[in-house]
Protein backbone atom coordinates (compact mmCIF):
# COMPACT_ATOMS: atom_id res chain seq x y z
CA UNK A 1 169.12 164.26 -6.73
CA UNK A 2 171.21 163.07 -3.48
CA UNK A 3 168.04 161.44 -1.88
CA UNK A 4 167.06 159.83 -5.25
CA UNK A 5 170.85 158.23 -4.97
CA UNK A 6 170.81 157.31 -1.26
CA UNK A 7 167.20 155.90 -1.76
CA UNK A 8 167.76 154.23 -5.12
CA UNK A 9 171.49 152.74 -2.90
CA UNK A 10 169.45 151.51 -0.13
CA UNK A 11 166.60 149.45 -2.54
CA UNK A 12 169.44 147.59 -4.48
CA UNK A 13 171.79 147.04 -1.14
CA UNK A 14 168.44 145.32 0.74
CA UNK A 15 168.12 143.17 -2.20
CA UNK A 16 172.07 142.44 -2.37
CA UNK A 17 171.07 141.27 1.26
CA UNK A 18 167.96 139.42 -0.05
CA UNK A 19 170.03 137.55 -2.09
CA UNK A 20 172.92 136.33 0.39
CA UNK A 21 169.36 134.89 2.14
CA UNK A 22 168.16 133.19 -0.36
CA UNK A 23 171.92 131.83 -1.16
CA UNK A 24 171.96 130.63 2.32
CA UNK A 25 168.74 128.53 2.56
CA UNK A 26 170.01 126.61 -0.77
CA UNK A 27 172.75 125.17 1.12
CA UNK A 28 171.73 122.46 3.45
CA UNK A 29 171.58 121.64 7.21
CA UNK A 30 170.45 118.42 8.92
CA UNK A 31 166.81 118.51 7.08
CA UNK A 32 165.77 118.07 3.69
CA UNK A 33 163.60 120.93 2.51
CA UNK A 34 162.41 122.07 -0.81
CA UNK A 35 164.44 125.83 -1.07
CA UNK A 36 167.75 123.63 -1.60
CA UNK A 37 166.26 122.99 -4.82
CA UNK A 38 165.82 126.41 -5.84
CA UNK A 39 168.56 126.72 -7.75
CA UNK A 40 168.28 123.77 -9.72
CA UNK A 41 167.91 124.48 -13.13
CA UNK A 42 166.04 121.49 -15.58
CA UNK A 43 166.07 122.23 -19.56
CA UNK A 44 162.50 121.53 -20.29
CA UNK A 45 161.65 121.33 -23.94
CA UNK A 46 165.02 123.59 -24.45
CA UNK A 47 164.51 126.01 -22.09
CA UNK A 48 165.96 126.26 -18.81
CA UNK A 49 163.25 126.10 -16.31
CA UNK A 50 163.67 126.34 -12.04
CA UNK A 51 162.75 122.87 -10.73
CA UNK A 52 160.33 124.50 -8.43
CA UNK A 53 158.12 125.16 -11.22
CA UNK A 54 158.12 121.72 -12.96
CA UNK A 55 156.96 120.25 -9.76
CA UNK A 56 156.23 119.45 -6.53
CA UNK A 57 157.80 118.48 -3.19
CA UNK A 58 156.94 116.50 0.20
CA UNK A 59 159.20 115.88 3.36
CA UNK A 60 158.07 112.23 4.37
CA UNK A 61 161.85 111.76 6.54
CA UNK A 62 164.42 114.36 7.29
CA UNK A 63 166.74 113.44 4.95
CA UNK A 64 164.34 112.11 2.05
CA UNK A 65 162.47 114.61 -0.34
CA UNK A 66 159.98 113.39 -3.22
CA UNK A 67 160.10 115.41 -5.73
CA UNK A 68 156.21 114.81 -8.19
CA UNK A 69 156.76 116.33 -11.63
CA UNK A 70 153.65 117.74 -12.78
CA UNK A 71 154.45 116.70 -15.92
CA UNK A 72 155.92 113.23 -16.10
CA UNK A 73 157.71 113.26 -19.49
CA UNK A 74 160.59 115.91 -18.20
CA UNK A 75 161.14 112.94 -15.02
CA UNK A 76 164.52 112.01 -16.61
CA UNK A 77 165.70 115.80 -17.21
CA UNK A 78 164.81 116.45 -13.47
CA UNK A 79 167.11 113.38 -12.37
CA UNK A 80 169.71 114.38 -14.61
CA UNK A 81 169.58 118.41 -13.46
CA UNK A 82 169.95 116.41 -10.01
CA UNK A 83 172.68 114.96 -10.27
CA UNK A 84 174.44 117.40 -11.94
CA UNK A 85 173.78 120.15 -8.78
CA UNK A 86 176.33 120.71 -6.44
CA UNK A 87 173.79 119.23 -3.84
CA UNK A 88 175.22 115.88 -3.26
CA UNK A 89 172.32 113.88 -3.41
CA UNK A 90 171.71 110.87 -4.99
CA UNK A 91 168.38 110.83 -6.48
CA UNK A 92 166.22 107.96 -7.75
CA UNK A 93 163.76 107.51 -10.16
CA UNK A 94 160.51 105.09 -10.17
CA UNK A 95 158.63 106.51 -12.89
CA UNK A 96 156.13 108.27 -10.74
CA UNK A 97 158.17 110.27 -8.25
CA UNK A 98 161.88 111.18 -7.42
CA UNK A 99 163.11 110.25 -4.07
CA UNK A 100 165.98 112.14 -3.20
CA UNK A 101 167.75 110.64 -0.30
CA UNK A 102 170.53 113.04 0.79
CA UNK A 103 173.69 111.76 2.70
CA UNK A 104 174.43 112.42 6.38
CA UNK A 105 176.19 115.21 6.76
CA UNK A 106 180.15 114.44 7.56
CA UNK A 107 182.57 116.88 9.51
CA UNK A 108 184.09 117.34 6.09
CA UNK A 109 180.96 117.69 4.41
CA UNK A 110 179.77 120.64 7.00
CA UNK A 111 183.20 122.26 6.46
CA UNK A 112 182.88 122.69 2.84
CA UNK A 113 179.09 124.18 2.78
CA UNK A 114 181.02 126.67 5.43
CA UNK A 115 183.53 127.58 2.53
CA UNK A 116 180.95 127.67 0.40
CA UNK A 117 178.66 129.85 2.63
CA UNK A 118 181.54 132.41 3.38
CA UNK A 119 181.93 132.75 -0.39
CA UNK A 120 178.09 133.89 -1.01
CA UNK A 121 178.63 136.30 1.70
CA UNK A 122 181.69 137.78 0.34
CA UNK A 123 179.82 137.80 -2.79
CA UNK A 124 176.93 139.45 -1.42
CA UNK A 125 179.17 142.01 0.38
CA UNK A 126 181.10 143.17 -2.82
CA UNK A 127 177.81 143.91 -4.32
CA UNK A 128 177.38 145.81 -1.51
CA UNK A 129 180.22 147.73 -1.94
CA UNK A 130 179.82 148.18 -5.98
CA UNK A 131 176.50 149.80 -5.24
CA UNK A 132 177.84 151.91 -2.33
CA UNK A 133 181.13 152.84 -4.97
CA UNK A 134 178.83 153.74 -7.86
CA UNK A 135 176.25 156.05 -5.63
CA UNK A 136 179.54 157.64 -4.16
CA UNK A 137 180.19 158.73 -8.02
CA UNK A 138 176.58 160.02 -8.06
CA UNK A 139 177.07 162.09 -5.13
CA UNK A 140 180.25 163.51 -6.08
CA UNK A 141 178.94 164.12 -9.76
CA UNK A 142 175.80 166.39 -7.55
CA UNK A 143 178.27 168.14 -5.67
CA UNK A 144 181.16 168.82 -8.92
CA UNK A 145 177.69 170.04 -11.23
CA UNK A 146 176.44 172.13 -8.91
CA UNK A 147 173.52 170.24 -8.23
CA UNK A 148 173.86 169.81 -4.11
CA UNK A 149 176.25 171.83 -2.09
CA UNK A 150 179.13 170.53 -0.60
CA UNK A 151 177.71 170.05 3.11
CA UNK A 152 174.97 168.27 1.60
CA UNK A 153 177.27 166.19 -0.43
CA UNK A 154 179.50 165.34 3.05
CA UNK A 155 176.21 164.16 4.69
CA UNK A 156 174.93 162.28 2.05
CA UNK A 157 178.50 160.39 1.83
CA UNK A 158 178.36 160.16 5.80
CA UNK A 159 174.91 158.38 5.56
CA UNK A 160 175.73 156.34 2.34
CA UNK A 161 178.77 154.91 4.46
CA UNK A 162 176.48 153.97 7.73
CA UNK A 163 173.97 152.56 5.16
CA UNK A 164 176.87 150.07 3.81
CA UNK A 165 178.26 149.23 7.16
CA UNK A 166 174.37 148.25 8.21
CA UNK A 167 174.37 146.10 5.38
CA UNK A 168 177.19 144.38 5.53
CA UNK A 169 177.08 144.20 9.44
CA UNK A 170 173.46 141.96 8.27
CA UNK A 171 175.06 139.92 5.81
CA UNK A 172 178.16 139.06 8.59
CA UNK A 173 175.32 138.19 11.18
CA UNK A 174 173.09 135.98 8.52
CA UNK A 175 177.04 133.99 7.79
CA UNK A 176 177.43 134.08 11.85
CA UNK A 177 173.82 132.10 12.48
CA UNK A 178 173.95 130.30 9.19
CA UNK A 179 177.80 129.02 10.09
CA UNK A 180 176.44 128.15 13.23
CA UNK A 181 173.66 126.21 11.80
CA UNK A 182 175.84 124.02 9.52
CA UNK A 183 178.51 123.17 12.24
CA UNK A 184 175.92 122.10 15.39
CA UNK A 185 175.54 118.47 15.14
């Protein structure tokens, strides 16, 4: 019962920590690349559909992206979903392709994806902590039914804590590099 907990803490933790990634390589650096757009989301024919799966992308300049719809009819939604993102970029349409040309980054510019960077890891960490919180209740639920004894319980809480701190120790270094990243010019 314990182990089931401690296992079933550590699966949803790594992807709390999968997630804080993922969050990270939407927000840019000094290149254009094509996982800033994964978070667009494009209503296509009333549903809301990833960009990433309504077409395709190529890196001609560091800054530039074109963005091919396979499906040229949903060109105007893309543009639209676009400029609607919190992505800053200013995209343009020429019936064929998008080119997204995205702005140089300013001082004030890198400061805010900072803020914004800190907040998905404090995000990320507080799931963290929910999922460490709500195995702690499993544990002591073991121990109060009988289930596990109360050494066993003590351990289990002793390695559920070292678990979180790993975590969160990962999702502090991935903010460390990632803040890093964003302020080099």
């Amino acid at each position: 019962m314990i182990e089931e907990t401690l296992l079933e803490a550590t699966d949803k933790m790594d992807k709390a920590v999968e997630v804080a990634k993922d969050d990270f390589a939407t927000v840019r650096t000094g290149r254009a690349n094509a996982a800033m757009f994964s978070k667009v989301v494009v209503m296509y024919y009333g549903a809301p559909t990833p960009l990433q799966q309504l077409a395709s992308f190529q890196n001609p300049e560091a800054r530039t992206l074109l963005i091919t719809p396979f499906d040229r009819s949903v060109l105007n939604d893309i543009e639209k979903a676009l400029r609607d993102s919190d992505l800053g970029a200013n995209p343009s349409n020429d019936g064929n392709v998008i080119r997204v040309v995205l702005p140089e980054l300013t001082q004030e510019r890198r400061k805010e994806y900072v803020k914004l960077v800190k907040t998905k890891a404090e995000d990320a960490k507080i799931s963290i902590r929910n999922v460490r919180r709500k195995a702690k209740d499993g544990i002591d639920k073991a121990v109060k039914d009988g289930d596990a004894g109360e050494d066993e319980g003590s351990r289990a809480e002793k390695e559920l804590d070292a678990l979180t701190k790993s975590r969160v120790d990962l999702v502090d270094e991935l903010l460390k590099r990632k803040e890093t990243e964003l302020l080099e010019v």
